[in-house]
PDB file of N, CA and C in Angstrom:
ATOM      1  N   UNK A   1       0.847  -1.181   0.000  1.00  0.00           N
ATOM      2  CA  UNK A   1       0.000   0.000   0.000  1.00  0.00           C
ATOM      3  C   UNK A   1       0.891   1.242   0.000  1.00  0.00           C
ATOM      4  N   UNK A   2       0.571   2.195  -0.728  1.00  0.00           N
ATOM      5  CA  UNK A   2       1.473   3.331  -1.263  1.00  0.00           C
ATOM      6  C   UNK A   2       1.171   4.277   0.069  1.00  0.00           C
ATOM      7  N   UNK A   3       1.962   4.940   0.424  1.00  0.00           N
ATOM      8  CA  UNK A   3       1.998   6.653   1.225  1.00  0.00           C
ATOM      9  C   UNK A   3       1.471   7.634   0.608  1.00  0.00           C
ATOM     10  N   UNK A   4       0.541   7.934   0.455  1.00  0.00           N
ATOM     11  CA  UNK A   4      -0.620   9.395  -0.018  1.00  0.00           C
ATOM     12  C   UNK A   4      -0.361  10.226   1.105  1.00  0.00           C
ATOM     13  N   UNK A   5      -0.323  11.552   0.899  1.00  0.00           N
ATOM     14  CA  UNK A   5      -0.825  12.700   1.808  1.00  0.00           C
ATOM     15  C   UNK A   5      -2.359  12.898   1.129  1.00  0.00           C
ATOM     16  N   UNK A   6      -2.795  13.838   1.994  1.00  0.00           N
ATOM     17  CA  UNK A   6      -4.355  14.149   1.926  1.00  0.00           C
ATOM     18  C   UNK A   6      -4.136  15.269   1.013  1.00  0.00           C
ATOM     19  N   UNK A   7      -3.462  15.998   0.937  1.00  0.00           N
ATOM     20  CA  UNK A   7      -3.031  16.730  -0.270  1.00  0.00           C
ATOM     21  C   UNK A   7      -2.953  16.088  -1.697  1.00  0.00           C
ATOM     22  N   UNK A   8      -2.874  14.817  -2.109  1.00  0.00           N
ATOM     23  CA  UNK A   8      -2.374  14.104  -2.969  1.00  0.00           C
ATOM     24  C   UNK A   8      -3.988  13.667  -3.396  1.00  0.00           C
ATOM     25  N   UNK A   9      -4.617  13.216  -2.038  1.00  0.00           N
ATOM     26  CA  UNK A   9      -5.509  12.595  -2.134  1.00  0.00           C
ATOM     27  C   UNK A   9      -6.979  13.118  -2.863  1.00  0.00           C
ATOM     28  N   UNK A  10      -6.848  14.619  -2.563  1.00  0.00           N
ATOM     29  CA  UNK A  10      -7.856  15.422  -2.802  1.00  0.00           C
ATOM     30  C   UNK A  10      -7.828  16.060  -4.111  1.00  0.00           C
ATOM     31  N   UNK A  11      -6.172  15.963  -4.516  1.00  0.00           N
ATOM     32  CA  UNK A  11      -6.030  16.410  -6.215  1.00  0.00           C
ATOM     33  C   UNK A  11      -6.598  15.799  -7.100  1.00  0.00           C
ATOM     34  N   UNK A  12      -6.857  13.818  -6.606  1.00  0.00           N
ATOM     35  CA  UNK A  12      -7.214  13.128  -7.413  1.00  0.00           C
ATOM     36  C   UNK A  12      -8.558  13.065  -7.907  1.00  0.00           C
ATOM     37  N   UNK A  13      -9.069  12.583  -8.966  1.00  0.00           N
ATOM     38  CA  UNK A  13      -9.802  12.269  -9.550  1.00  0.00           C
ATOM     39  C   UNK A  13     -10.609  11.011  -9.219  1.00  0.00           C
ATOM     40  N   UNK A  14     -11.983  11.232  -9.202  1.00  0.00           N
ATOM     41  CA  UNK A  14     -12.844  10.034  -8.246  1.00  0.00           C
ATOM     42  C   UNK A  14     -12.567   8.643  -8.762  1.00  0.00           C
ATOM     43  N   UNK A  15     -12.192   8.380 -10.136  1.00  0.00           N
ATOM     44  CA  UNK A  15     -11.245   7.405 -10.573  1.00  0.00           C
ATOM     45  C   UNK A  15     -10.458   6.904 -10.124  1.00  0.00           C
ATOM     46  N   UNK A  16      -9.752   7.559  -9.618  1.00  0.00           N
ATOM     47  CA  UNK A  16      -8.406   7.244  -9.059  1.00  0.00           C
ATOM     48  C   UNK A  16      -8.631   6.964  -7.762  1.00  0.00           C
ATOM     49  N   UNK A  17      -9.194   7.592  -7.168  1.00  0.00           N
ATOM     50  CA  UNK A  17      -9.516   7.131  -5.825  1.00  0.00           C
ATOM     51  C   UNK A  17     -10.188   6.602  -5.617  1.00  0.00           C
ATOM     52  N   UNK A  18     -11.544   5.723  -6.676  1.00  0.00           N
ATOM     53  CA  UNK A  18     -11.332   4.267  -6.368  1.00  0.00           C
ATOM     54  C   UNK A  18     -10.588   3.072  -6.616  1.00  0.00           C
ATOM     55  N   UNK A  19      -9.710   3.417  -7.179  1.00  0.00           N
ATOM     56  CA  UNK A  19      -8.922   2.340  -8.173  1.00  0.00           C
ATOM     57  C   UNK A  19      -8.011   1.990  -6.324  1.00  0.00           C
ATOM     58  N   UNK A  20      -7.769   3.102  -5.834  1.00  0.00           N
ATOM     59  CA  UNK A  20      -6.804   3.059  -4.036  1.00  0.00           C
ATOM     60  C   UNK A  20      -7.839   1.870  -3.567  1.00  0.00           C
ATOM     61  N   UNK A  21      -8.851   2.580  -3.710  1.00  0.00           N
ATOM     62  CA  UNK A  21      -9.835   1.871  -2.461  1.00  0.00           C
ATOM     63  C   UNK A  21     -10.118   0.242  -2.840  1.00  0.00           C
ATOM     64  N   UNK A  22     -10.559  -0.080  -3.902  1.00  0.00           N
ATOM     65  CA  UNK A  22     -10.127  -1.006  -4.906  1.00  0.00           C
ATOM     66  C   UNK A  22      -9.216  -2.130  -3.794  1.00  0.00           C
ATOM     67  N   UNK A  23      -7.695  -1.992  -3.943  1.00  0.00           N
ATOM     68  CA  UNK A  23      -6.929  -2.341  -3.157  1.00  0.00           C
ATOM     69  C   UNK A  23      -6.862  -2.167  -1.659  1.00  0.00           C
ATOM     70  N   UNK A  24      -8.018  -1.466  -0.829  1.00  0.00           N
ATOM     71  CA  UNK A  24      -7.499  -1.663   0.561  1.00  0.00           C
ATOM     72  C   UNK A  24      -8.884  -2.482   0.600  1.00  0.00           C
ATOM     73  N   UNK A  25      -8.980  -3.072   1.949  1.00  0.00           N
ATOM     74  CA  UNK A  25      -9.311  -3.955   2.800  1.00  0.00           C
ATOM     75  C   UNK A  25      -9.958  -3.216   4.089  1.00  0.00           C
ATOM     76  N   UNK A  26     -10.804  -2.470   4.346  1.00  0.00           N
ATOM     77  CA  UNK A  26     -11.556  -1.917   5.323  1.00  0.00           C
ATOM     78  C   UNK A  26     -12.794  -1.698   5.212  1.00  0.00           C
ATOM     79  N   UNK A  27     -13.264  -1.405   6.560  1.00  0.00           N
ATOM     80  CA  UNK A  27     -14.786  -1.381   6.895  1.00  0.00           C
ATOM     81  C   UNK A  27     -15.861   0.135   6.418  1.00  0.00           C
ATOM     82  N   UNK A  28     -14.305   1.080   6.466  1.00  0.00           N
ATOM     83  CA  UNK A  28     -14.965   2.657   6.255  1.00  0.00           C
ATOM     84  C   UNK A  28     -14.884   2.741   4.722  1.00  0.00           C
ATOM     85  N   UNK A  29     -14.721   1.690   3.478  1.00  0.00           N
ATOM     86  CA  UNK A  29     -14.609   2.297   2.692  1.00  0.00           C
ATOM     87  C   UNK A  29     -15.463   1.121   1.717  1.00  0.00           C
ATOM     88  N   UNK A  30     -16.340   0.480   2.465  1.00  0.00           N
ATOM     89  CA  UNK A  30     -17.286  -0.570   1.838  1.00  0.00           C
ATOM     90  C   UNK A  30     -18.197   0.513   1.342  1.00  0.00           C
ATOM     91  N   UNK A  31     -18.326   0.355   0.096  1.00  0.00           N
ATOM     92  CA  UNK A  31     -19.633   0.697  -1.310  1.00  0.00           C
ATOM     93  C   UNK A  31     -19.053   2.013  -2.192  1.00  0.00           C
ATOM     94  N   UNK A  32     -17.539   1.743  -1.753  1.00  0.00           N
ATOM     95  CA  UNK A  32     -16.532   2.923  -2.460  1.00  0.00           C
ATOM     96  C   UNK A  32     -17.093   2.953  -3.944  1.00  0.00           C
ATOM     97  N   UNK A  33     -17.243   2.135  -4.375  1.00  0.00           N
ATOM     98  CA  UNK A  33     -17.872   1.981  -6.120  1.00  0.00           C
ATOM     99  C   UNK A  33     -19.172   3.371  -5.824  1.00  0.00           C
ATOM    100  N   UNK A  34     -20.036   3.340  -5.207  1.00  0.00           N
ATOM    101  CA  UNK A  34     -21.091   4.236  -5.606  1.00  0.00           C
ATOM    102  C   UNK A  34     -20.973   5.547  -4.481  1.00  0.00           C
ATOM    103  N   UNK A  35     -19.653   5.733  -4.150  1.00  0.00           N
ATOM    104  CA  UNK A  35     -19.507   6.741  -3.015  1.00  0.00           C
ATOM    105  C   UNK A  35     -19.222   8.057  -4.006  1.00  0.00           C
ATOM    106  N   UNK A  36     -19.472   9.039  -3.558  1.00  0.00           N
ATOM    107  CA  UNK A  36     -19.173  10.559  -4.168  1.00  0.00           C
ATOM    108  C   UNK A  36     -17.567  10.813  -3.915  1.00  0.00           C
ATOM    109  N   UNK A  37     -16.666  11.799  -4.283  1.00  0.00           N
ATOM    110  CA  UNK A  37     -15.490  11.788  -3.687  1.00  0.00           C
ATOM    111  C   UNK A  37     -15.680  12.338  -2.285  1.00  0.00           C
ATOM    112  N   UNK A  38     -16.539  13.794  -2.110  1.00  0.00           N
ATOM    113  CA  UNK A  38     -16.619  14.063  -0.322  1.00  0.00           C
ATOM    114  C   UNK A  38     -17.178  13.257   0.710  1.00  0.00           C
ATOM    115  N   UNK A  39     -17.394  11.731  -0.087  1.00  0.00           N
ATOM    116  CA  UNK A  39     -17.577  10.930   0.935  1.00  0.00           C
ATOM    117  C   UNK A  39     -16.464   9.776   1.046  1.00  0.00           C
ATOM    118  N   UNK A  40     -16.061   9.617  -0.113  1.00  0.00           N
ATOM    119  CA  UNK A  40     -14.809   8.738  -0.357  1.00  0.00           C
ATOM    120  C   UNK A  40     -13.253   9.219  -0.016  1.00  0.00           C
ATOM    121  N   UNK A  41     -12.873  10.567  -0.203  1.00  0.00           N
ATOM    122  CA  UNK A  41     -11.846  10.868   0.350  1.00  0.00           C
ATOM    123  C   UNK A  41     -11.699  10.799   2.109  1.00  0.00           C
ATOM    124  N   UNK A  42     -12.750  11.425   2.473  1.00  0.00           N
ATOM    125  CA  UNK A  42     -12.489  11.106   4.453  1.00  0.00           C
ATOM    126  C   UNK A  42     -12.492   9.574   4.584  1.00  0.00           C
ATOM    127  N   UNK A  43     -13.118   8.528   4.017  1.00  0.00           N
ATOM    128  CA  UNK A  43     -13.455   7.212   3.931  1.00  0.00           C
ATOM    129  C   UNK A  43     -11.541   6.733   3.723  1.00  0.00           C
ATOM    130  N   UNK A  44     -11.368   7.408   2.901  1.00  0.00           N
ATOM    131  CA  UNK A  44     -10.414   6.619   2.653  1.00  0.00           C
ATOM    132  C   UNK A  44      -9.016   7.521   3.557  1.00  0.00           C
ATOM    133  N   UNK A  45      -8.863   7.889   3.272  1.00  0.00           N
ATOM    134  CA  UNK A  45      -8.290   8.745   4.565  1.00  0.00           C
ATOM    135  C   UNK A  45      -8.106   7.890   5.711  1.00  0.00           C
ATOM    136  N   UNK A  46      -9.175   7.484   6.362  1.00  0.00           N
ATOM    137  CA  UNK A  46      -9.043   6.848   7.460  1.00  0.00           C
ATOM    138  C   UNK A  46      -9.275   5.593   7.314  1.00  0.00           C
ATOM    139  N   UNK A  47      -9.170   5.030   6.484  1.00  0.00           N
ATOM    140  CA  UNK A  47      -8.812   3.316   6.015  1.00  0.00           C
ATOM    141  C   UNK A  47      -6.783   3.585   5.649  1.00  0.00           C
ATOM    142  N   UNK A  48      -6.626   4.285   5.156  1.00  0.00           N
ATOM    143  CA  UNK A  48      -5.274   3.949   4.914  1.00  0.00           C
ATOM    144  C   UNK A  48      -4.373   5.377   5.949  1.00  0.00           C
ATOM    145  N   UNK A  49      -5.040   6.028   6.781  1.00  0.00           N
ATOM    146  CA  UNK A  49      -4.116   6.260   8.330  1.00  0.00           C
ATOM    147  C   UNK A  49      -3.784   7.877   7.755  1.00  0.00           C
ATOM    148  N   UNK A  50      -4.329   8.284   6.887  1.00  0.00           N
ATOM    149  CA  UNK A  50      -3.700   9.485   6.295  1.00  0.00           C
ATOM    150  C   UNK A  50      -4.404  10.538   7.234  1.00  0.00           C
ATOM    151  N   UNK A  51      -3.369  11.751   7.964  1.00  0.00           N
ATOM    152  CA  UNK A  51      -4.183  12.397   8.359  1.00  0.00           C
ATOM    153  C   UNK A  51      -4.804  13.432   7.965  1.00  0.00           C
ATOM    154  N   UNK A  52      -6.342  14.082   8.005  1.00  0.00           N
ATOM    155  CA  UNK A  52      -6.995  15.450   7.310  1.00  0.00           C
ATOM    156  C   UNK A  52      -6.526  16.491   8.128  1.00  0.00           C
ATOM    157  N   UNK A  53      -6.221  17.751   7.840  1.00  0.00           N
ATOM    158  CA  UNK A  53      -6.547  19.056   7.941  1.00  0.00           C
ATOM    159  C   UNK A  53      -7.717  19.194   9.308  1.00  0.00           C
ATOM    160  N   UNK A  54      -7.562  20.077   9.955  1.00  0.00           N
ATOM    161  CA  UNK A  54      -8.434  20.497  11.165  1.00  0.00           C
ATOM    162  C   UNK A  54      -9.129  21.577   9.978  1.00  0.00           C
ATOM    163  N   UNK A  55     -10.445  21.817  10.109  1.00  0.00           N
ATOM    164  CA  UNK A  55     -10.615  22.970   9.160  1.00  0.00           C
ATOM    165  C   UNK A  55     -11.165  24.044  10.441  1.00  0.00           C
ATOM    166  N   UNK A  56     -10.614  24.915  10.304  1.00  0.00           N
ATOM    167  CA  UNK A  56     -10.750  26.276  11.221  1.00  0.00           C
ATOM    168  C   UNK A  56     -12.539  27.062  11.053  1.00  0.00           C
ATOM    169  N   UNK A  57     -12.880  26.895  12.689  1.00  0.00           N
ATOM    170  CA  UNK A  57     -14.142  27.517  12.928  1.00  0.00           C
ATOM    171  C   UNK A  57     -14.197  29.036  12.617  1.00  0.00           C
ATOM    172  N   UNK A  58     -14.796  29.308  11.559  1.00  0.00           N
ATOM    173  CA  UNK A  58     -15.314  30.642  11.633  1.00  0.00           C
ATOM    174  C   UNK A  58     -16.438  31.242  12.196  1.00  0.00           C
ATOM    175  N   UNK A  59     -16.903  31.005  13.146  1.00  0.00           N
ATOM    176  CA  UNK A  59     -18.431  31.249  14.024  1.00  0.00           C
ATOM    177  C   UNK A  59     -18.409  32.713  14.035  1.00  0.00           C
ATOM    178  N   UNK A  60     -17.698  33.717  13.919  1.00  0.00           N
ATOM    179  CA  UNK A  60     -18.335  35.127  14.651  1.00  0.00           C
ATOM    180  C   UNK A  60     -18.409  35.805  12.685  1.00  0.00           C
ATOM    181  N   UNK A  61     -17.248  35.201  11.853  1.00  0.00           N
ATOM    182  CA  UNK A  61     -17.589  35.315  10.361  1.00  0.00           C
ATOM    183  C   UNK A  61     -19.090  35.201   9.880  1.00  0.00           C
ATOM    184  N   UNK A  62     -19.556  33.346  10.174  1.00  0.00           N
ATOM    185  CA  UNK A  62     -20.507  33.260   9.820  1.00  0.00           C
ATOM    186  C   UNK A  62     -21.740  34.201   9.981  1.00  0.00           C
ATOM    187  N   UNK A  63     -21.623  34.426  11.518  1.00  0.00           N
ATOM    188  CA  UNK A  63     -22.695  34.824  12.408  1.00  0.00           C
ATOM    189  C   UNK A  63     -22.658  36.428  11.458  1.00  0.00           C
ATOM    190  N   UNK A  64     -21.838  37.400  11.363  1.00  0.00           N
ATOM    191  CA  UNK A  64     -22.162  38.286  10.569  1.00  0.00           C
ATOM    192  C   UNK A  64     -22.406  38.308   9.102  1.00  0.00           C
ATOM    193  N   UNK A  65     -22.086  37.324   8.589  1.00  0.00           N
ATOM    194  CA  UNK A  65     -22.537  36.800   7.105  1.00  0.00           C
ATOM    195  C   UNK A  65     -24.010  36.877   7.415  1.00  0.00           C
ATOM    196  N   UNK A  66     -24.811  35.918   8.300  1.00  0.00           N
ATOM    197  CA  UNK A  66     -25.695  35.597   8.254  1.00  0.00           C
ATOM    198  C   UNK A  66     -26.374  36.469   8.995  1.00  0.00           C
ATOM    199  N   UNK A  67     -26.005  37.511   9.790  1.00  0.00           N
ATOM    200  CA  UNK A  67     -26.759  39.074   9.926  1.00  0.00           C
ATOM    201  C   UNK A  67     -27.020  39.951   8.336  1.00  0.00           C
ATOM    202  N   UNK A  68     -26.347  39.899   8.044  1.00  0.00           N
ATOM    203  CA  UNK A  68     -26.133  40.599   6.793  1.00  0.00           C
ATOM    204  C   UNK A  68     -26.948  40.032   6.006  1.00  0.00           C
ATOM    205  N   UNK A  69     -27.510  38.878   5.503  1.00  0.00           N
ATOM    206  CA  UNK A  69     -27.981  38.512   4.719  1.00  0.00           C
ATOM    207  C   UNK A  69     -29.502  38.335   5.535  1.00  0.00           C
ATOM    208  N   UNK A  70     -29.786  38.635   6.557  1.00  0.00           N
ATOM    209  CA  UNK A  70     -31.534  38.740   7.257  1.00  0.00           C
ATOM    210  C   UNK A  70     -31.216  40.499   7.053  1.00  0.00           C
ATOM    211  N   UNK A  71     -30.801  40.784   6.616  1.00  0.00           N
ATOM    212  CA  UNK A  71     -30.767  42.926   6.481  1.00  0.00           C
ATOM    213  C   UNK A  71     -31.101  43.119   5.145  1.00  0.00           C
ATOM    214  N   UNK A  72     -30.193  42.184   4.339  1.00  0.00           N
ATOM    215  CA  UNK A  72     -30.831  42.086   2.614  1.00  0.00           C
ATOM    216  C   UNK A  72     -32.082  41.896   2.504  1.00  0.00           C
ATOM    217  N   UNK A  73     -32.758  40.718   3.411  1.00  0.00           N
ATOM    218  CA  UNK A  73     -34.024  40.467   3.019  1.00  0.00           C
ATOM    219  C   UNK A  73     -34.813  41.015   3.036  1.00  0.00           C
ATOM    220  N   UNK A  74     -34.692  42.065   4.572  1.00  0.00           N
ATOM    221  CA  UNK A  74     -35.277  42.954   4.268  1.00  0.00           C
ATOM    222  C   UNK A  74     -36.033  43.974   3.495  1.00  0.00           C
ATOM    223  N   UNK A  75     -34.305  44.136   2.880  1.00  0.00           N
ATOM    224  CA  UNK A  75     -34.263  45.237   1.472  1.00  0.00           C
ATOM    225  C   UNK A  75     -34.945  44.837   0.401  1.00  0.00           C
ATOM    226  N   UNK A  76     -35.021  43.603   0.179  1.00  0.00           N
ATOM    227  CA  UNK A  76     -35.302  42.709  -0.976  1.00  0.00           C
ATOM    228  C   UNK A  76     -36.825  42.799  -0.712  1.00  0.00           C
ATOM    229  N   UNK A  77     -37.084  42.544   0.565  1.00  0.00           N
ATOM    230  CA  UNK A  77     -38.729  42.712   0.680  1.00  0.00           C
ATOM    231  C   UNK A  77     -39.606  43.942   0.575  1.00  0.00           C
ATOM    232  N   UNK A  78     -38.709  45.227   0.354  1.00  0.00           N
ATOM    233  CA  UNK A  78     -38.709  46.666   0.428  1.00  0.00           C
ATOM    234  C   UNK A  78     -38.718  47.094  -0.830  1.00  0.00           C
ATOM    235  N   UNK A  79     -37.875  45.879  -1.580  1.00  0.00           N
ATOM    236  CA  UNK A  79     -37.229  46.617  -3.590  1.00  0.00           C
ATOM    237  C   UNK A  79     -38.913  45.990  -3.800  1.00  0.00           C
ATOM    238  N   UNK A  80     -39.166  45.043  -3.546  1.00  0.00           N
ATOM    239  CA  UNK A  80     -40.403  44.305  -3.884  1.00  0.00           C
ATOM    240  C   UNK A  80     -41.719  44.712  -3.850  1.00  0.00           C
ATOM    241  N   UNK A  81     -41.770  45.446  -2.453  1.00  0.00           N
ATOM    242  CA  UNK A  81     -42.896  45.923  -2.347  1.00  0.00           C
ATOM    243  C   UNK A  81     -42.641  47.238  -3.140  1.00  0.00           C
ATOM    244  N   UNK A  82     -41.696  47.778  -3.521  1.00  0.00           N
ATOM    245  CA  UNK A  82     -42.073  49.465  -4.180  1.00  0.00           C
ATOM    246  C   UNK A  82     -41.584  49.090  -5.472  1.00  0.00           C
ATOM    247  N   UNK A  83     -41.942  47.777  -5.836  1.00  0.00           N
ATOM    248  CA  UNK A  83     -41.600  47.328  -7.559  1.00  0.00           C
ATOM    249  C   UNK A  83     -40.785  47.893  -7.976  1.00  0.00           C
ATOM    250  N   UNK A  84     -38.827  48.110  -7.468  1.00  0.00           N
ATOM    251  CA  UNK A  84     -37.685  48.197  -7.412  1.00  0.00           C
ATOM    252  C   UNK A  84     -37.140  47.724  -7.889  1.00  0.00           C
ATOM    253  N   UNK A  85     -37.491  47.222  -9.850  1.00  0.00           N
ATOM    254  CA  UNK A  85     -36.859  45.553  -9.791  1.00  0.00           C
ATOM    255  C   UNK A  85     -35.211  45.741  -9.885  1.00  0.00           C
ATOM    256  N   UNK A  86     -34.585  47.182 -10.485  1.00  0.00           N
ATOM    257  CA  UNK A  86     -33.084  47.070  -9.905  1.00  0.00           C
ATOM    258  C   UNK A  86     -32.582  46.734  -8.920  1.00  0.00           C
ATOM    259  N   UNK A  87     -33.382  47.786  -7.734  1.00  0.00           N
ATOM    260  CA  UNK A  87     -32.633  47.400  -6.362  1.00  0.00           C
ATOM    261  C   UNK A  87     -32.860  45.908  -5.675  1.00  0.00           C
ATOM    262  N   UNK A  88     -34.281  45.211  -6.254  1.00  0.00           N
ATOM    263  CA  UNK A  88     -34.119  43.632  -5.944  1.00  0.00           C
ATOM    264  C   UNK A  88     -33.117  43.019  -6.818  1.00  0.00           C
ATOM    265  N   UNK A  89     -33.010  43.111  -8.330  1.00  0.00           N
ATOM    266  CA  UNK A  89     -31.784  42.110  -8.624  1.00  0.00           C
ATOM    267  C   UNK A  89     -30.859  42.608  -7.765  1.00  0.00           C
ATOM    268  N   UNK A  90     -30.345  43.539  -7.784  1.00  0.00           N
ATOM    269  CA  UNK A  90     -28.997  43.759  -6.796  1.00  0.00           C
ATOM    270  C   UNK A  90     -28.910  43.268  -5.381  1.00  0.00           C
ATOM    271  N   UNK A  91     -29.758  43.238  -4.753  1.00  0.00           N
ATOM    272  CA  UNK A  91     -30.005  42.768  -3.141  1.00  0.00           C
ATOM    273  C   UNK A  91     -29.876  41.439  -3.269  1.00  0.00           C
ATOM    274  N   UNK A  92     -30.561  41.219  -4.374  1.00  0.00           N
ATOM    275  CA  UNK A  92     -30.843  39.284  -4.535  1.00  0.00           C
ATOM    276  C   UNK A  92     -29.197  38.587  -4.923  1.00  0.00           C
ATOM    277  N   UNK A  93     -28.604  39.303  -5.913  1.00  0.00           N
ATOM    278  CA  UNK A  93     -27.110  39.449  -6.334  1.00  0.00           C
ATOM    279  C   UNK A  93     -26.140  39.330  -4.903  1.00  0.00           C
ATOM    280  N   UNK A  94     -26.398  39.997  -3.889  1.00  0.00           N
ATOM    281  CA  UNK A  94     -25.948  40.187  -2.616  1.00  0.00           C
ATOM    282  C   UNK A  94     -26.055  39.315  -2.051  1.00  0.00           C
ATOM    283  N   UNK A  95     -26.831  39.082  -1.820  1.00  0.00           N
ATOM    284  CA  UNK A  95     -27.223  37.785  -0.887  1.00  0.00           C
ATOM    285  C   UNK A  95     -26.828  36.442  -1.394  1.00  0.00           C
ATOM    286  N   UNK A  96     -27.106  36.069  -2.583  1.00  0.00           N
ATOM    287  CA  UNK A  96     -26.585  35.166  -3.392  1.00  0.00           C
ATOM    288  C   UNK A  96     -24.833  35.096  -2.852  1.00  0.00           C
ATOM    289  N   UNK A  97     -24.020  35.843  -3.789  1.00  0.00           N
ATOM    290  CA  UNK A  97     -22.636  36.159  -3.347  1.00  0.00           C
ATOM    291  C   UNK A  97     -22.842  35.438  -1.622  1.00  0.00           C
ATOM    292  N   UNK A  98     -23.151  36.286  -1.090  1.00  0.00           N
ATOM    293  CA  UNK A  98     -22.671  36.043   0.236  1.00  0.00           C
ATOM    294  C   UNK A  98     -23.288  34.543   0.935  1.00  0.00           C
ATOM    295  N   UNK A  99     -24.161  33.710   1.107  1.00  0.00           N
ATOM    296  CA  UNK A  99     -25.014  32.281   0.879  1.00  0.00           C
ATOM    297  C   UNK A  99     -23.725  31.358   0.192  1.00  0.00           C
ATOM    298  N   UNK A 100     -22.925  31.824  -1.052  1.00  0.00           N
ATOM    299  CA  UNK A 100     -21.964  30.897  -1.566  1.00  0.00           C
ATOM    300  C   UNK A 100     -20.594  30.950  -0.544  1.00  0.00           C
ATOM    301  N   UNK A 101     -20.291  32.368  -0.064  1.00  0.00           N
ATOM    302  CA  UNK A 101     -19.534  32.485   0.805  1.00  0.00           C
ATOM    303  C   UNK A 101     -19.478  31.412   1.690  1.00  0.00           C
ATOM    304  N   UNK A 102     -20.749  31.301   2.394  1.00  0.00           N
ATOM    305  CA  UNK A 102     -21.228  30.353   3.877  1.00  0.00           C
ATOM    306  C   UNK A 102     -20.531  29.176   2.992  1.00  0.00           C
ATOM    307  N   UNK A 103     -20.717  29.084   2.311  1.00  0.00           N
ATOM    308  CA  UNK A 103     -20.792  27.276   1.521  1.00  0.00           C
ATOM    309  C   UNK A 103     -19.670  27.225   1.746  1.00  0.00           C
ATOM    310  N   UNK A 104     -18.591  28.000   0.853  1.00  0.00           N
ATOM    311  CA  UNK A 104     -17.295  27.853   1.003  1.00  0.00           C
ATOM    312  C   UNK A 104     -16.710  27.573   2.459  1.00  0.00           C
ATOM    313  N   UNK A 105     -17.255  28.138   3.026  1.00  0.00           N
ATOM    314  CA  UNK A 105     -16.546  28.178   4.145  1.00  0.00           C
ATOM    315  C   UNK A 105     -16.895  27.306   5.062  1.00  0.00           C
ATOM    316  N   UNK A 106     -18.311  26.227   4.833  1.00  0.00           N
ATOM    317  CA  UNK A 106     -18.098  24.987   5.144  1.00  0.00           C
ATOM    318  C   UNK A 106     -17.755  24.099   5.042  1.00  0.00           C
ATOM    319  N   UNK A 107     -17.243  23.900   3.553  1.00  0.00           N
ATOM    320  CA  UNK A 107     -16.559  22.756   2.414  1.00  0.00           C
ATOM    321  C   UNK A 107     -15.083  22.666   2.935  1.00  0.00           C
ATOM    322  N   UNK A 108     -14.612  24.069   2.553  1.00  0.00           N
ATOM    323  CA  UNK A 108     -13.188  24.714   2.724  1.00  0.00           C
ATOM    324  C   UNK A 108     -12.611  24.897   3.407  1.00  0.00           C
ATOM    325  N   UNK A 109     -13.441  25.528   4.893  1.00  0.00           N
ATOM    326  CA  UNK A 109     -12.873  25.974   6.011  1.00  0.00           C
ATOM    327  C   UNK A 109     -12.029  27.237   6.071  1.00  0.00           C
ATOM    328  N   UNK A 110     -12.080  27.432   4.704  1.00  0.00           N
ATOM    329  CA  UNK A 110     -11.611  29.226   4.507  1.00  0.00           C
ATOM    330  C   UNK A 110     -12.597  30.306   4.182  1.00  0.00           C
TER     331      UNK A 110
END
């Protein structure tokens, strides 16, 4: 069995990382054939000892992301009611942007 870093692991292609899994012998990585990679890379990860990344809590980030985006709605409910349709695409544009932010930064941890 080869030495991967989790760096190595995550470059790869879901191909490839079953072709690994393929060859190991564990309990966390039974139905690897129909697994997604964000379920197959931690799977495999911890079938072959590799360690992940801590991903860093952003709680006081989020928490103002997600002020910010109950203030849009507001606005959005404001462009709406005074048939604003600029200032709603733009608010809606806003909020959007910032909703992908959150994502990122649960996937990513950045």
């Amino acid at each position: 069995m080869a030495d991967y870093t989790y760096d190595q692991l995550k470059d790869m292609k879901i191909d490839q990382l079953r072709e690994i899994a393929a060859g190991v012998q564990h309990e966390a990585i039974q139905g690897y054939t129909v697994m997604h990679k964000e379920h197959l890379l931690p799977a495999l990860c911890k079938a072959l000892g590799v360690e992940q990344p801590h991903l860093v809590a952003h709680g006081e980030a989020k928490t103002k992301i997600k002020q910010t985006i109950r203030k849009l709605k507001a606005q959005r409910r404001e462009a709406l009611a005074a048939k604003d349709r600029g200032k709603y695409a733009a608010v809606r544009h806003q909020i959007h942007a910032l909703k992908r932010r959150l994502r990122r930064m649960a996937t990513r941890g950045a």
